[in-house]
Protein backbone atom coordinates (compact mmCIF):
# COMPACT_ATOMS: atom_id res chain seq x y z
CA UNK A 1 25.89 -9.66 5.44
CA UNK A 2 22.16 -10.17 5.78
CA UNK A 3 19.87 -6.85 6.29
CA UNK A 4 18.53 -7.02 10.10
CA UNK A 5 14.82 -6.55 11.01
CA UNK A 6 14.71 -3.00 13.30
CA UNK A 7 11.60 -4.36 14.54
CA UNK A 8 12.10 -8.28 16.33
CA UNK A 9 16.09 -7.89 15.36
CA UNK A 10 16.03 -11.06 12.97
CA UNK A 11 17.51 -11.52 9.34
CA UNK A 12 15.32 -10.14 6.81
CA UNK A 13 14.90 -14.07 5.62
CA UNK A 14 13.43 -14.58 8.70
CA UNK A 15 11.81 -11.52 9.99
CA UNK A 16 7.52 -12.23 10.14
CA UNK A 17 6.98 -8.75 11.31
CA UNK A 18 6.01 -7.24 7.96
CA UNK A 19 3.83 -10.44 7.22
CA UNK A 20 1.90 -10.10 10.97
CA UNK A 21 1.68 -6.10 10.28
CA UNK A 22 -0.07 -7.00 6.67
CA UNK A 23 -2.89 -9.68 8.27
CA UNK A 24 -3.68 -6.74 10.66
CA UNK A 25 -3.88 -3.87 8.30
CA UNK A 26 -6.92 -3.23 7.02
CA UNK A 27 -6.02 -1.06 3.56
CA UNK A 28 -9.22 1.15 2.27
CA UNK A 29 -9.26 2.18 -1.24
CA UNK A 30 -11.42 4.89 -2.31
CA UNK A 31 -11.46 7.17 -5.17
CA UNK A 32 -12.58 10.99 -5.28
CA UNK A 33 -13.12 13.44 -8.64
CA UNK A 34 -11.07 16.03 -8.65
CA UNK A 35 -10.84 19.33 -10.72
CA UNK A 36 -11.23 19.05 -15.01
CA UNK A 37 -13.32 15.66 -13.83
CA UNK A 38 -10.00 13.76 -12.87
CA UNK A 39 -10.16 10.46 -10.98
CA UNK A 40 -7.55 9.95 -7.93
CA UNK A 41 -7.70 6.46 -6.02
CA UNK A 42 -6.52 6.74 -2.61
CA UNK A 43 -5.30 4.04 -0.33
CA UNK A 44 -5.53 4.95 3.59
CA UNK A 45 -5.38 2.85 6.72
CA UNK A 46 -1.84 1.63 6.26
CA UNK A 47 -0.18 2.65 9.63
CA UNK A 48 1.90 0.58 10.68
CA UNK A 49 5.70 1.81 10.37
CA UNK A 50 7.08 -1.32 9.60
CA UNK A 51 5.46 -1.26 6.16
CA UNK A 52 7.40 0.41 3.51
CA UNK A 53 4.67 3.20 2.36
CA UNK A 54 6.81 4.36 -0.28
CA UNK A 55 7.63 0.84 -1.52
CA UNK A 56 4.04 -0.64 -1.35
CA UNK A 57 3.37 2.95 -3.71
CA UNK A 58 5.68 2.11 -6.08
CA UNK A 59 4.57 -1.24 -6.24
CA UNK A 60 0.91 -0.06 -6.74
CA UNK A 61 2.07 2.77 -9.16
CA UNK A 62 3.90 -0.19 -11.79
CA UNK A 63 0.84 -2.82 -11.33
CA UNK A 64 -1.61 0.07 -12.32
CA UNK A 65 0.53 1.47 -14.67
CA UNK A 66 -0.33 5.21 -13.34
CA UNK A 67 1.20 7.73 -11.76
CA UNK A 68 0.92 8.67 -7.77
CA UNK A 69 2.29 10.18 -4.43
CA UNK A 70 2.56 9.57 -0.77
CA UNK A 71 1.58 12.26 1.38
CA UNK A 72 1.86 11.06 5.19
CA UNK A 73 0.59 7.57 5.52
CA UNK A 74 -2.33 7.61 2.27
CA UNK A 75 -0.96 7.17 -1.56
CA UNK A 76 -2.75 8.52 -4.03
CA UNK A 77 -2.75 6.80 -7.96
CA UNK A 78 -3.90 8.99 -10.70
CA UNK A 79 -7.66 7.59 -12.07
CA UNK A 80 -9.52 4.69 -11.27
CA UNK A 81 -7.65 2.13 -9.74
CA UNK A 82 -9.90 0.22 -7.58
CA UNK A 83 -10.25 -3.36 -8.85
CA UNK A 84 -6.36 -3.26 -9.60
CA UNK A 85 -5.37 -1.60 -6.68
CA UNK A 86 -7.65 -3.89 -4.38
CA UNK A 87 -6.17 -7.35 -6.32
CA UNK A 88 -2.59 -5.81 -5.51
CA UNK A 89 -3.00 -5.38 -2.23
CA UNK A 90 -4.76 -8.81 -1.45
CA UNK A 91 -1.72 -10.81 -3.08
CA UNK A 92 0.79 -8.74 -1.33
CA UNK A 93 -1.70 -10.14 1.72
CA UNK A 94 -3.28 -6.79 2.99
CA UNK A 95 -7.17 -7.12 4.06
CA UNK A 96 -9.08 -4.79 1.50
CA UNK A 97 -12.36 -2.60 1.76
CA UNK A 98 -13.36 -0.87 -1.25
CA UNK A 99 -15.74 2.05 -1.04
């Protein structure tokens, strides 16, 4: 049995709700030093519930071959991600501001 959409109630095949939420995002990737001199590159501005935070992490986390969290809505990858992070977000078709 196909997996149903909680949000418009349609097959997963057929669901556009995660593809509209994407377009309207607008993901912001930033990166701040941290003690020792470590780099962490933090993605914010995700909100919308019907994106799978912890999915689009792990997703980030295996492209940039780093480590990271989620804490609340921001995910945070372990050095300087920023081209990478930015490239993975604009194929998975998220509008991207790097700062």
């Amino acid at each position: 049995m196909a997996a149903i959409c909680n949000v418009c109630g349609l097959p997963d095949e057929l669901c556009i709700c995660q593809e509209i939420a994407k377009e309207q995002q607008k993901a912001i990737i930033s990166t701040e030093r941290r003690r020792y001199g470590k780099f962490v590159t933090k993605v914010e501005g995700i909100d919308d519930a019907a994106i799978d935070i912890n999915q689009l992490a792990k997703t980030l986390k295996n492209k940039c071959a780093a480590g990271g969290t989620v804490k609340g809505r921001l995910i945070e990858l372990q050095g300087d991600h920023k081209k990478k992070a930015a490239e993975v977000l604009r194929d998975n078709g998220f509008n991207v501001e790097v700062r």
